[in-house]
C-alpha atoms as a PDB file:
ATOM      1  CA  UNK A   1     138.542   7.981 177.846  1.00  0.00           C
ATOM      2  CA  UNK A   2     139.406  11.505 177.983  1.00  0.00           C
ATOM      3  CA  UNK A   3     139.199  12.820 174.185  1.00  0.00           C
ATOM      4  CA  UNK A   4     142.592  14.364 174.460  1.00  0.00           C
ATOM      5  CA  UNK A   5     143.880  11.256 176.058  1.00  0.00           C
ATOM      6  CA  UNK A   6     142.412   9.421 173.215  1.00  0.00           C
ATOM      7  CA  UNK A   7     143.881  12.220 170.402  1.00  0.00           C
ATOM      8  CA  UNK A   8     146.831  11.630 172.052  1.00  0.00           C
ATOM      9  CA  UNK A   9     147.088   7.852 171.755  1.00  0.00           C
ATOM     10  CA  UNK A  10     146.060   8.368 168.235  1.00  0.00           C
ATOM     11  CA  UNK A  11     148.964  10.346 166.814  1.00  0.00           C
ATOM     12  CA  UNK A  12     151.676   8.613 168.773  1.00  0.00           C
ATOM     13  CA  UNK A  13     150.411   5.027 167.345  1.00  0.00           C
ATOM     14  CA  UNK A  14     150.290   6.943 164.327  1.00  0.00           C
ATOM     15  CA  UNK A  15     154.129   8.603 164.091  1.00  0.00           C
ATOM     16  CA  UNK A  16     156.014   5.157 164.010  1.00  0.00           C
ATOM     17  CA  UNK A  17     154.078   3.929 161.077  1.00  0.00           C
ATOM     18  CA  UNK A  18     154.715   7.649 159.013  1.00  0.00           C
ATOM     19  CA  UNK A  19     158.133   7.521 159.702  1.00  0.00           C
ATOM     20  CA  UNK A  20     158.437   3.917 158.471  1.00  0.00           C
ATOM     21  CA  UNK A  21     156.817   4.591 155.298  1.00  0.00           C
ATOM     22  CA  UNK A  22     159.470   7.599 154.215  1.00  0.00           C
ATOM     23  CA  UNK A  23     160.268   6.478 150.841  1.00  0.00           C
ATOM     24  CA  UNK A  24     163.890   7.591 149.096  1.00  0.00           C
ATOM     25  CA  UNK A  25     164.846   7.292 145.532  1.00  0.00           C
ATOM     26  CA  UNK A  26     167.772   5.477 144.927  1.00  0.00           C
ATOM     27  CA  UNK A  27     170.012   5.828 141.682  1.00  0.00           C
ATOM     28  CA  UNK A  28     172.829   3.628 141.703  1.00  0.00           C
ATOM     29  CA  UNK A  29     176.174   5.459 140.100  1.00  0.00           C
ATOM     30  CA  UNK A  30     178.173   2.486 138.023  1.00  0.00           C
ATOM     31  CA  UNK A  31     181.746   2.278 136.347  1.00  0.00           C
ATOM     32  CA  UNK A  32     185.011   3.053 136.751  1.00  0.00           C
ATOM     33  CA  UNK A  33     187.436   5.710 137.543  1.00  0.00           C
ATOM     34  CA  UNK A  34     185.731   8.538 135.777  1.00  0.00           C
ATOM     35  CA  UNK A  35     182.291   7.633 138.000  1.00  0.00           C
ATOM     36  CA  UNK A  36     185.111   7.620 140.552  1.00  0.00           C
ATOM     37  CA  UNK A  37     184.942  11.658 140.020  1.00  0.00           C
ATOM     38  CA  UNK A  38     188.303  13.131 138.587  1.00  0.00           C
ATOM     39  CA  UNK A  39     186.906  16.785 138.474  1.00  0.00           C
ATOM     40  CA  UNK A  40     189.218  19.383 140.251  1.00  0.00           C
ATOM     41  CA  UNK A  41     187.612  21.975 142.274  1.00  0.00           C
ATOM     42  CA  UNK A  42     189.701  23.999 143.647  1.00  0.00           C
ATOM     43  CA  UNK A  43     193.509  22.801 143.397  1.00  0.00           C
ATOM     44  CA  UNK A  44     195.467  25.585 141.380  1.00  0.00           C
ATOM     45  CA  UNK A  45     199.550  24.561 142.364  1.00  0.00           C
ATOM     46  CA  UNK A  46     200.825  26.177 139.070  1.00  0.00           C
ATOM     47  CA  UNK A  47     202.828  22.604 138.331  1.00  0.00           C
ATOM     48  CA  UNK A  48     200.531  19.998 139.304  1.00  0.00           C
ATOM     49  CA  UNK A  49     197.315  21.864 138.754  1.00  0.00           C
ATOM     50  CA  UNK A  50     197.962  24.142 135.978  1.00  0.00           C
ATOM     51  CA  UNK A  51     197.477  27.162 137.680  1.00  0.00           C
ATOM     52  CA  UNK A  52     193.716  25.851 138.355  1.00  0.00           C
ATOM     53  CA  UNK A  53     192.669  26.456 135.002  1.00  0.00           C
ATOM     54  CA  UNK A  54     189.480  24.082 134.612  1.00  0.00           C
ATOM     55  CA  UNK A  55     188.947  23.650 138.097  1.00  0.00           C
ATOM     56  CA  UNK A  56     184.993  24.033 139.351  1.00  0.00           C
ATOM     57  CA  UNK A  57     185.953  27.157 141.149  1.00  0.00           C
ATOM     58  CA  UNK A  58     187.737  28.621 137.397  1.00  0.00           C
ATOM     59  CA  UNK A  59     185.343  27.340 135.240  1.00  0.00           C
ATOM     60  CA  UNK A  60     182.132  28.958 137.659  1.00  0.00           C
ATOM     61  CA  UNK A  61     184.139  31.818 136.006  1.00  0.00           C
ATOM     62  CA  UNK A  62     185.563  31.406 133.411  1.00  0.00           C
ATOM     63  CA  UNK A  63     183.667  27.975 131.899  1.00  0.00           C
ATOM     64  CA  UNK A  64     181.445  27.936 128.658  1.00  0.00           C
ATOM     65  CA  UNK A  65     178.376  26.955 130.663  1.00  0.00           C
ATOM     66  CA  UNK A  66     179.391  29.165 133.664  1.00  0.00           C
ATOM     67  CA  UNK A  67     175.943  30.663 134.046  1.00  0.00           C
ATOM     68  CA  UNK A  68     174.153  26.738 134.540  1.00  0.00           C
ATOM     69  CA  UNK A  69     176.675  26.212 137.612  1.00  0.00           C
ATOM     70  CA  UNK A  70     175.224  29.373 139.344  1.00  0.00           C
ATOM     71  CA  UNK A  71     173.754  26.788 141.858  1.00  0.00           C
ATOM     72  CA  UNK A  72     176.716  25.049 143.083  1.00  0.00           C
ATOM     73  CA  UNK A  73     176.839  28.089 145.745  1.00  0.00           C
ATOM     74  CA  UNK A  74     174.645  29.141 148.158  1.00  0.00           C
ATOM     75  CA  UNK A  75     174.205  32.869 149.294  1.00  0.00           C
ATOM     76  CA  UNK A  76     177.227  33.159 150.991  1.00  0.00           C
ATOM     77  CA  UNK A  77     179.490  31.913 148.676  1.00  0.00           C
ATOM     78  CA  UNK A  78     180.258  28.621 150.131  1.00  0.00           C
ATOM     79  CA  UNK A  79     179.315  25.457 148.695  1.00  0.00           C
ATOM     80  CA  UNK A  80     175.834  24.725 148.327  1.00  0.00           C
ATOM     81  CA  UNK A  81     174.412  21.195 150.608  1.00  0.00           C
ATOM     82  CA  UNK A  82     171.370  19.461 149.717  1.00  0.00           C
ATOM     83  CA  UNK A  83     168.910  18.504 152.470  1.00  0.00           C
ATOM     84  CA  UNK A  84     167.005  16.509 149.905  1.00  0.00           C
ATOM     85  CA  UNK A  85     169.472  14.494 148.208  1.00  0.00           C
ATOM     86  CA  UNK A  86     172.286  11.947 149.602  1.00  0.00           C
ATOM     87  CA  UNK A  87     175.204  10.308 148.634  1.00  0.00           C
ATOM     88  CA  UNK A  88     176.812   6.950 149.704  1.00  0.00           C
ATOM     89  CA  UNK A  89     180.494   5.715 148.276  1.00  0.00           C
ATOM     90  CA  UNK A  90     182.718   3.515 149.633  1.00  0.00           C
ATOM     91  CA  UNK A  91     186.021   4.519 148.249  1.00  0.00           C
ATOM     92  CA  UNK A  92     189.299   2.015 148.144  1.00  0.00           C
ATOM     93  CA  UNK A  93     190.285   4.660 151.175  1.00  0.00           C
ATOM     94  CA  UNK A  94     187.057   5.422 153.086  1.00  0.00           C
ATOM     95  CA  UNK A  95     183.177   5.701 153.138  1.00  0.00           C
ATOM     96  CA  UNK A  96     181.813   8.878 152.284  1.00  0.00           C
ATOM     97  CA  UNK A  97     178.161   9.707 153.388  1.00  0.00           C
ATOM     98  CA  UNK A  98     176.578  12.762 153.564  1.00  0.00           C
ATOM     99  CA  UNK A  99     174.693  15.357 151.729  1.00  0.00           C
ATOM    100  CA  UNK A 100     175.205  16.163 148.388  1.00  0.00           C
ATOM    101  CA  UNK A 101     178.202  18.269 147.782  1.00  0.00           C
ATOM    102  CA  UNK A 102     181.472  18.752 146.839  1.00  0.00           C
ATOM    103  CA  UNK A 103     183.444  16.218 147.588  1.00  0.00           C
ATOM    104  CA  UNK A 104     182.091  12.646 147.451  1.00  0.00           C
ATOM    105  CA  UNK A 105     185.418  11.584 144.629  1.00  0.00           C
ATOM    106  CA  UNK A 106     187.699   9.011 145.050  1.00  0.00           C
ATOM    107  CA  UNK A 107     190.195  11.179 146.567  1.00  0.00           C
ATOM    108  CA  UNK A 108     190.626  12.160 150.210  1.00  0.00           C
ATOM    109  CA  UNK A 109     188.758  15.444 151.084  1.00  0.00           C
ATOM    110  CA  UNK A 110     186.593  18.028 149.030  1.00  0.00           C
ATOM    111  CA  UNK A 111     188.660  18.535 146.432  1.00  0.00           C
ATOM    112  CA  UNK A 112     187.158  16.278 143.379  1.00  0.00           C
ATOM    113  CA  UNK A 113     183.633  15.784 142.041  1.00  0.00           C
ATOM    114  CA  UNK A 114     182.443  13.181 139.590  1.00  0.00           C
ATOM    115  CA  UNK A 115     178.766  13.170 137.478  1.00  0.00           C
ATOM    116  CA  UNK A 116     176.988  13.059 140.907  1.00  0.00           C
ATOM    117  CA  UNK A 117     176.944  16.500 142.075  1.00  0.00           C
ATOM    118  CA  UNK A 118     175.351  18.058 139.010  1.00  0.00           C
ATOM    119  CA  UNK A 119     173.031  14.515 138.595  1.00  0.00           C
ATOM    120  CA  UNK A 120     172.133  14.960 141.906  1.00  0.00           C
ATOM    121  CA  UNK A 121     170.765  18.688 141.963  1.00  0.00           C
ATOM    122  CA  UNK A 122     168.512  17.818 139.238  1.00  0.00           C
ATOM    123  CA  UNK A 123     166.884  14.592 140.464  1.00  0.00           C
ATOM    124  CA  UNK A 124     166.603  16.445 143.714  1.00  0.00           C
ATOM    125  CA  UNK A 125     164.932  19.480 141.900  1.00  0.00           C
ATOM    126  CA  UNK A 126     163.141  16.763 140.105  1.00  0.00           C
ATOM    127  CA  UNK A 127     161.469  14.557 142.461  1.00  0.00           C
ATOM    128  CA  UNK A 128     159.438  14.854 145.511  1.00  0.00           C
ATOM    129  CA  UNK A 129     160.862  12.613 147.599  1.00  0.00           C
ATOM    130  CA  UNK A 130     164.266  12.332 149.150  1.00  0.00           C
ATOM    131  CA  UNK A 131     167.110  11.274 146.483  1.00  0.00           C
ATOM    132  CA  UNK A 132     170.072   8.868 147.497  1.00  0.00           C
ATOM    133  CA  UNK A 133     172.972   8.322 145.599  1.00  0.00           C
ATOM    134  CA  UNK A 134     174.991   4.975 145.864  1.00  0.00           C
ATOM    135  CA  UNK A 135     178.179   4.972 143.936  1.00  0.00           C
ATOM    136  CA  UNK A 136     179.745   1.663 143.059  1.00  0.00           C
ATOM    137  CA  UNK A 137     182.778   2.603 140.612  1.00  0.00           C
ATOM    138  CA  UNK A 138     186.452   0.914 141.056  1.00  0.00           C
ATOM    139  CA  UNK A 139     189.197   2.409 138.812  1.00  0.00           C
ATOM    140  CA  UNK A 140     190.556   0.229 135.742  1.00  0.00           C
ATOM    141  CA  UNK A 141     187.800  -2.000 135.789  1.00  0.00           C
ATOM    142  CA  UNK A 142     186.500  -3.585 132.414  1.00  0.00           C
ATOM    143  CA  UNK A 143     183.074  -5.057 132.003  1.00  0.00           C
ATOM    144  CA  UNK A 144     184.243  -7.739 129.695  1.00  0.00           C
ATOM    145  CA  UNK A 145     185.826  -9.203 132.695  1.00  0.00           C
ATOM    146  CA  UNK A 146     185.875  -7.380 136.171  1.00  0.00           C
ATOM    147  CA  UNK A 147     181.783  -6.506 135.967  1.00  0.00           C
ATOM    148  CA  UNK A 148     181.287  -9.042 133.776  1.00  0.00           C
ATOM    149  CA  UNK A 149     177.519 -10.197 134.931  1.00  0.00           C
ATOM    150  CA  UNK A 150     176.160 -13.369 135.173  1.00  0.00           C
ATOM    151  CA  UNK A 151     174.143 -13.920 131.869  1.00  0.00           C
ATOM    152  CA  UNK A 152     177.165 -13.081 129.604  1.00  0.00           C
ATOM    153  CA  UNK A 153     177.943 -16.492 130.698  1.00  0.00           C
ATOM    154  CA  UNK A 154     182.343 -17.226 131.902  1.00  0.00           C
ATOM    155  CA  UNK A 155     183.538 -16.369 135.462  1.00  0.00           C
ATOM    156  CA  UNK A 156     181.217 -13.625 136.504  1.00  0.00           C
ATOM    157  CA  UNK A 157     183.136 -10.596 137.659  1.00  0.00           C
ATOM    158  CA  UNK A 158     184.070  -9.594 140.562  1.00  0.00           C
ATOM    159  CA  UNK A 159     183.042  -6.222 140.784  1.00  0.00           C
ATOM    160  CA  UNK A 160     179.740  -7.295 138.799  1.00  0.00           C
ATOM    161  CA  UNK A 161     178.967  -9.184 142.565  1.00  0.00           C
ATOM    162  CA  UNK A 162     180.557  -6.300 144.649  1.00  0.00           C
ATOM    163  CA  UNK A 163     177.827  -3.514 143.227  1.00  0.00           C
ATOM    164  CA  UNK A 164     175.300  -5.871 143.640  1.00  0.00           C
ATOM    165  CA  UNK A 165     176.437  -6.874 147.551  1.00  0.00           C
ATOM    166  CA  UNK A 166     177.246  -2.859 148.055  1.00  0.00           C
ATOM    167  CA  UNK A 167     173.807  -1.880 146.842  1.00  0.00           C
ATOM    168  CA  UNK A 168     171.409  -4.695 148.952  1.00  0.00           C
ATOM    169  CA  UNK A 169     173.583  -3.665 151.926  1.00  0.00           C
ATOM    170  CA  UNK A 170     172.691  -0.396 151.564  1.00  0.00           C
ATOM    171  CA  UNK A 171     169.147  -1.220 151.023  1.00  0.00           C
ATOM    172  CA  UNK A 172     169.055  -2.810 154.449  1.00  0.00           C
ATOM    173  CA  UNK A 173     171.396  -0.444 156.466  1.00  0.00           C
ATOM    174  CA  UNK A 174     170.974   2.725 155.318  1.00  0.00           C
ATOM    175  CA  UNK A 175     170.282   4.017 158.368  1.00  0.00           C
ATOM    176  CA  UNK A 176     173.219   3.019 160.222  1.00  0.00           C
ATOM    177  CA  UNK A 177     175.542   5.361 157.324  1.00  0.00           C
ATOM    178  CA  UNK A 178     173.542   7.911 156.650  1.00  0.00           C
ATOM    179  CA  UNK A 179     171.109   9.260 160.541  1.00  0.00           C
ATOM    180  CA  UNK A 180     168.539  11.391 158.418  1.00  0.00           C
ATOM    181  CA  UNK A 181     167.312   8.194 156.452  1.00  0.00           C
ATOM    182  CA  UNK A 182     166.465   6.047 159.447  1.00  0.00           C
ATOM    183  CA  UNK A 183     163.578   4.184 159.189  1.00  0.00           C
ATOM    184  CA  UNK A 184     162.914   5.147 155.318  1.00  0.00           C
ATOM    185  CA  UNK A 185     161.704   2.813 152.558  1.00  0.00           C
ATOM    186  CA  UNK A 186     164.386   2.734 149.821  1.00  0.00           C
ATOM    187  CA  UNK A 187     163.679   2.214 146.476  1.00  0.00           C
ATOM    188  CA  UNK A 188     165.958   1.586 143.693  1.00  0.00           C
ATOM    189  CA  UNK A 189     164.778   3.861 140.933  1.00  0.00           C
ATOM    190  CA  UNK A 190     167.355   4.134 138.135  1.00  0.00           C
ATOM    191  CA  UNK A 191     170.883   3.063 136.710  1.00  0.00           C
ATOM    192  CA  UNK A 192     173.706   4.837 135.444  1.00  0.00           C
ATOM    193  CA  UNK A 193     176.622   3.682 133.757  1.00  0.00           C
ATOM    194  CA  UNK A 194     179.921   5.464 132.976  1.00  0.00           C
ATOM    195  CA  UNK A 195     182.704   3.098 131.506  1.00  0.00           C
ATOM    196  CA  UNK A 196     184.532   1.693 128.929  1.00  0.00           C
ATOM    197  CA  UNK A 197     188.232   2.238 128.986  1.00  0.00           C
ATOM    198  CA  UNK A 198     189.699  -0.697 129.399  1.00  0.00           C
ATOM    199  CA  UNK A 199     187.477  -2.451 127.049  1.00  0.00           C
ATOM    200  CA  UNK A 200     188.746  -0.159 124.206  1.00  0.00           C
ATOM    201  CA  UNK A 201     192.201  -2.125 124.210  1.00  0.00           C
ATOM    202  CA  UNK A 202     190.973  -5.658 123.729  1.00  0.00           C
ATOM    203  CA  UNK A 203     189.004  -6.843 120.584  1.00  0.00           C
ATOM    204  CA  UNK A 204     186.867  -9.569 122.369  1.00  0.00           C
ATOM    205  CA  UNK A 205     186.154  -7.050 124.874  1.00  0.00           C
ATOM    206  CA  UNK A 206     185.138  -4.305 122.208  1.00  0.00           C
ATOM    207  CA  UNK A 207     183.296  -6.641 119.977  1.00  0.00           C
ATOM    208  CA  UNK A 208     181.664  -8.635 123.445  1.00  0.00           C
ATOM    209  CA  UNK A 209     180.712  -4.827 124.872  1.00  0.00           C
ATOM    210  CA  UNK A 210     177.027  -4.161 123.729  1.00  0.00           C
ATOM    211  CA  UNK A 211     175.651  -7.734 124.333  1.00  0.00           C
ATOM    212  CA  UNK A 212     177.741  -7.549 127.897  1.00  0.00           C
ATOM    213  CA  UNK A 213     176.454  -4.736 128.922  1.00  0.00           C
ATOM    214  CA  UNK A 214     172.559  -5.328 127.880  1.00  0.00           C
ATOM    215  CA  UNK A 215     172.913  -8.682 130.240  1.00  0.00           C
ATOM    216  CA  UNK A 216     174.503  -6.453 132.669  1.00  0.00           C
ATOM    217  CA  UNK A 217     171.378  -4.365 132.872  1.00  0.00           C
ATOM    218  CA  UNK A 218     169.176  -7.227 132.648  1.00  0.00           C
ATOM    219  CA  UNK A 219     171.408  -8.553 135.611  1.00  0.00           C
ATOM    220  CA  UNK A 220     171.086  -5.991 137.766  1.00  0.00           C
ATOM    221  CA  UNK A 221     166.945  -5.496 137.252  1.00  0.00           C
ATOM    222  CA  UNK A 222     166.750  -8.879 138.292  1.00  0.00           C
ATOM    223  CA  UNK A 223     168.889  -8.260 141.181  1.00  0.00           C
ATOM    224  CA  UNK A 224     166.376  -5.737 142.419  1.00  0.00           C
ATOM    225  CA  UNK A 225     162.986  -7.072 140.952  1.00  0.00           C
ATOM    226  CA  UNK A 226     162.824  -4.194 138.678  1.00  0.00           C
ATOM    227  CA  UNK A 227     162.371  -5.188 135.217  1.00  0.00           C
ATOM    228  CA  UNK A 228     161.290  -1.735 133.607  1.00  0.00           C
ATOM    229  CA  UNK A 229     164.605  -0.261 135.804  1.00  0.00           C
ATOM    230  CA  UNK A 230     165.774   3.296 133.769  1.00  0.00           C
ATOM    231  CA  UNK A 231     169.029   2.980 132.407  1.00  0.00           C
ATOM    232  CA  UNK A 232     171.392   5.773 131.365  1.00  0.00           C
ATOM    233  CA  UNK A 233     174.593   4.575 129.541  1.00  0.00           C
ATOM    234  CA  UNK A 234     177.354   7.821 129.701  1.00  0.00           C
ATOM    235  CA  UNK A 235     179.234   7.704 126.582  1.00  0.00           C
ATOM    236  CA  UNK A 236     183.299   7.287 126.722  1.00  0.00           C
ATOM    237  CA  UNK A 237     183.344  10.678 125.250  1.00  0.00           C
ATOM    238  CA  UNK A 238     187.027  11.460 126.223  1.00  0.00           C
ATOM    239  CA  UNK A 239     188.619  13.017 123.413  1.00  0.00           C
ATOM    240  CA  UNK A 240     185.593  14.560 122.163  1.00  0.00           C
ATOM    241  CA  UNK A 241     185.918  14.397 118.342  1.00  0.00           C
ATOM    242  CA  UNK A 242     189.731  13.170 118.255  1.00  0.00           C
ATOM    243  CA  UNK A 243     188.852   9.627 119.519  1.00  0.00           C
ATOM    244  CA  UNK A 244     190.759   6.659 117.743  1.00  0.00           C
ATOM    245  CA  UNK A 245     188.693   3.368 116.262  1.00  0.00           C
ATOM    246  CA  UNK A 246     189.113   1.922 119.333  1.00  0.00           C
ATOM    247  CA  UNK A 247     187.164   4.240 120.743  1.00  0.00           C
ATOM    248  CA  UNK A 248     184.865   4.951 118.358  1.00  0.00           C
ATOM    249  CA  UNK A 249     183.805   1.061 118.818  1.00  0.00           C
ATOM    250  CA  UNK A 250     182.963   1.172 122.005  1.00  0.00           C
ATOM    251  CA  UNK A 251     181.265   4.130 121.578  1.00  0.00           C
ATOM    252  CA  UNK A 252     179.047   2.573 118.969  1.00  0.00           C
ATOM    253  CA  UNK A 253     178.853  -0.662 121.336  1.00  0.00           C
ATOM    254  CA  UNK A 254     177.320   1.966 124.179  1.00  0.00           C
ATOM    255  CA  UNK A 255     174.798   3.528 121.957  1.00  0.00           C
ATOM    256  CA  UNK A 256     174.058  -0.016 120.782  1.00  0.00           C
ATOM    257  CA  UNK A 257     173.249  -1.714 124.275  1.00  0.00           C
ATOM    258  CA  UNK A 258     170.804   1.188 124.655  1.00  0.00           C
ATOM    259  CA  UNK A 259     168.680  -0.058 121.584  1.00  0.00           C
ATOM    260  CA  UNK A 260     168.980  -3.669 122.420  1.00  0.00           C
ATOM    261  CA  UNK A 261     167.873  -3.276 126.197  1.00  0.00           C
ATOM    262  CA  UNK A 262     164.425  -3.927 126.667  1.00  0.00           C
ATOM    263  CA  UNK A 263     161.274  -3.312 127.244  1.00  0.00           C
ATOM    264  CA  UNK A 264     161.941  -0.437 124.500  1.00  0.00           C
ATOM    265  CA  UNK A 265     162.266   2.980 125.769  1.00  0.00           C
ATOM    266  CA  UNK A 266     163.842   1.957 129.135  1.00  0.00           C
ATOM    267  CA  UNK A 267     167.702   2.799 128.917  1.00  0.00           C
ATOM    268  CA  UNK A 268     168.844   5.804 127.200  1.00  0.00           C
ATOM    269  CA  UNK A 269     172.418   6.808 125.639  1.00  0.00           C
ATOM    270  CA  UNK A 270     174.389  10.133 126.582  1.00  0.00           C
ATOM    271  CA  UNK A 271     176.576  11.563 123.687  1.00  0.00           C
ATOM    272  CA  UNK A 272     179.449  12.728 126.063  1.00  0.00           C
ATOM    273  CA  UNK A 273     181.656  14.119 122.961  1.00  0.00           C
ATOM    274  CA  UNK A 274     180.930  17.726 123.332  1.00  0.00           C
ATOM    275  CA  UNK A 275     181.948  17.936 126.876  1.00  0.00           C
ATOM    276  CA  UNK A 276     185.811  17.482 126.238  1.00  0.00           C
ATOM    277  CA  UNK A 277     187.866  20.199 127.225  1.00  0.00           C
ATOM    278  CA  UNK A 278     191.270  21.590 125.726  1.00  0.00           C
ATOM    279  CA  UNK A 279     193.988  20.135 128.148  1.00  0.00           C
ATOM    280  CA  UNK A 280     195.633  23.911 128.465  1.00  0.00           C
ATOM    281  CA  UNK A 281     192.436  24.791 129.876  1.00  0.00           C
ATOM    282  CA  UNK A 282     192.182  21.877 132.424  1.00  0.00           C
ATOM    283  CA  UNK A 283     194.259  20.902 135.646  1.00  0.00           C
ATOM    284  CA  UNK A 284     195.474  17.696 134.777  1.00  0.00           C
ATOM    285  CA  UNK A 285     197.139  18.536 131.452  1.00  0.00           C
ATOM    286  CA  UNK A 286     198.395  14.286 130.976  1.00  0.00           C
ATOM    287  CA  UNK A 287     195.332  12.704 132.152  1.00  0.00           C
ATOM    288  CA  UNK A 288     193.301  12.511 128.974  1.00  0.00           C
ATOM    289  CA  UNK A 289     191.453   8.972 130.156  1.00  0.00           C
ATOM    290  CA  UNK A 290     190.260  11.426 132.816  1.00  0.00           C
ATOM    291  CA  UNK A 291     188.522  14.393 131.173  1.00  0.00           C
ATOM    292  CA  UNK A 292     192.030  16.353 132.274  1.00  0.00           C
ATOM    293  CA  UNK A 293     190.869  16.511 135.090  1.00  0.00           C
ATOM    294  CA  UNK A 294     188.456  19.215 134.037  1.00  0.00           C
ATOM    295  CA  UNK A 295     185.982  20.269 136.251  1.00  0.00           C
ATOM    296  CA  UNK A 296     182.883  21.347 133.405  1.00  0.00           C
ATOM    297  CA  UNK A 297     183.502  18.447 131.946  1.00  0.00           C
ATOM    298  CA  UNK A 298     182.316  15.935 134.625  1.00  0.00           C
ATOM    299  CA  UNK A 299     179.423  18.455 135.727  1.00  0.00           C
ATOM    300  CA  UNK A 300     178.122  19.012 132.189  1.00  0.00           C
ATOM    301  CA  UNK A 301     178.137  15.058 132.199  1.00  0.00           C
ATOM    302  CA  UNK A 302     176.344  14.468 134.979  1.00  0.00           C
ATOM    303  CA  UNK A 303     173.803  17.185 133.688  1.00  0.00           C
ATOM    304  CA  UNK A 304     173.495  15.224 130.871  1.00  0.00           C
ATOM    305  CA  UNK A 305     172.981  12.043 132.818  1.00  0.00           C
ATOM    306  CA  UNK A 306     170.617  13.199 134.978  1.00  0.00           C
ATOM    307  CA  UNK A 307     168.322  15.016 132.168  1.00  0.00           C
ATOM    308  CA  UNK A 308     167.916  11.862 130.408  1.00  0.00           C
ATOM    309  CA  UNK A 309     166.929   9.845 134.067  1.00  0.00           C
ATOM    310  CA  UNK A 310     164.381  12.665 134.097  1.00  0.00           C
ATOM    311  CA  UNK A 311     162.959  12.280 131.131  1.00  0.00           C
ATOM    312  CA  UNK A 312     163.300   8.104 131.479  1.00  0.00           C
ATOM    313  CA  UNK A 313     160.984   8.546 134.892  1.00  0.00           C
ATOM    314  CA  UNK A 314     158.593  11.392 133.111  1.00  0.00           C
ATOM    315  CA  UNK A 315     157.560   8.533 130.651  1.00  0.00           C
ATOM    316  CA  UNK A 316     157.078   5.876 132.938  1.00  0.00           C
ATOM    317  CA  UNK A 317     154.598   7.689 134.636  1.00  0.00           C
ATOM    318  CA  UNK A 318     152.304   8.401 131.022  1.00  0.00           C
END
């Protein structure tokens, strides 16, 4: 044979297989409606939206931490994409693929974010390989009964089996939603949780919280043959310092399940607290169970969230 014939032969055997083995991180983003992504970006109606005060687009002005958002825009003003990093959520409304951005809330359009834009930039920055982002957060949901798993023992929840169906479903069709991951290996590399609300306002469900949520963790790294699985647990930091006892429990009940999860080391707790925002300073000045609707709020969590994945992956790899 010809040599170039037989060079030839070579590589195109070869490009199937390297496109096969493109492998993606995959973070799955858990809860309820402030996973959803509440986070105003740019609505300012001077009724509904105060004015814009606390949107994304004020606060890259105006915020405390204005200077670590510098990112969220690209040279020409616009909204900064992310080739590296994508995000999957199938909203009550619609699916929402793409890459990361603005945009991929609850809500019709590009006018909300959630934890998983700032989250995203980092484990993007972060790792070498692609980063994909599936969200699987429902509004009002409780984990004492709606994600309650199957090891807390009861009716398992319903949204417990929906995360886990969304998820594998992903995992097998991935490139059917989102074109650029065709043919990649997906891997499920981390957890994040962001809930508690309607827990607070039921004592079983407060006292039941840290032992249901360890077995939800335990749960879910079964699920996806992943016992050593990092965990990040957001705090229900809404109110900052002003929180009632009912609060305060489940608070305590996060940072608990975070101690109790094993192996040792693998799940870490977020203090959310410090992230409040004054609601004359935020769009949504009657939403308190949503951060107000304020936009530093969500992206200082999800900088939070994604700084403690970090530094779960950086010491699984000692």
């Amino acid at each position: 044979m010809h040599p170039f014939l037989f060079l030839l032969c070579v590589f195109s055997c070869m490009a199937p297989i390297a496109a096969a083995e493109k492998r993606v991180k995959v973070f799955v983003l858990a809860g309820q409606s402030n996973m959803e992504g509440q986070g105003v970006v740019d609505l300012d109606h001077p009724e509904y939206y105060n004015g814009g005060k606390g949107s994304l687009v004020w606060s890259m002005q105006h915020g405390k931490t204005k200077l670590k958002m510098k990112h969220l825009r690209d040279e020409s003003g616009q909204w900064a994409v992310r080739d590296d990093v994508f995000v999957r959520y199938q909203t009550p409304h619609e699916l929402k693929t793409g890459k990361l951005s603005v945009g991929f809330a609850v809500y019709p359009g590009k006018h909300h974010i959630g934890p998983e834009l700032q989250f995203g930039h980092l484990l993007g920055d972060y790792l070498d390989e692609p980063v994909l982002l599936i969200k699987t957060c429902w509004g009002g949901k409780s984990l004492y009964k709606d994600f309650r798993p199957p090891a807390a023992g009861g009716k398992m929840g319903e949204f417990y089996s929906q995360m886990i169906q969304d998820v594998q479903y992903v995992m097998s069709h991935v490139g059917e939603e989102i074109k650029e991951l065709k043919d990649a290996k997906l891997e499920v590399a981390g957890f994040v949780w962001f809930q508690g609300w309607n827990d607070m306002f039921d004592e079983q469900a407060r006292d039941e919280y840290a032992d249901n949520l360890t077995w939800l963790v335990s749960d879910m790294r079964q699920a996806f043959h992943s016992p050593s699985l990092p965990v990040v647990i957001g705090e229900t930091g809404n109110s900052g310092s002003d929180a009632g006892k009912n609060m305060l429990a489940i608070r305590l009940a996060q940072a608990e399940a975070a101690v109790k999860i094993r192996p040792v080391g693998s799940a870490a707790f977020v203090s959310t607290t410090d992230f409040a925002r004054s609601k004359d300073l935020s769009p949504n000045v009657g939403h308190g169970h949503h951060w107000f609707g304020n936009a530093e709020s969500y992206f200082l969590i999800g900088d939070a969230m994604g700084n403690a994945m970090i530094e779960l992956l950086r010491s699984q790899q000692k």
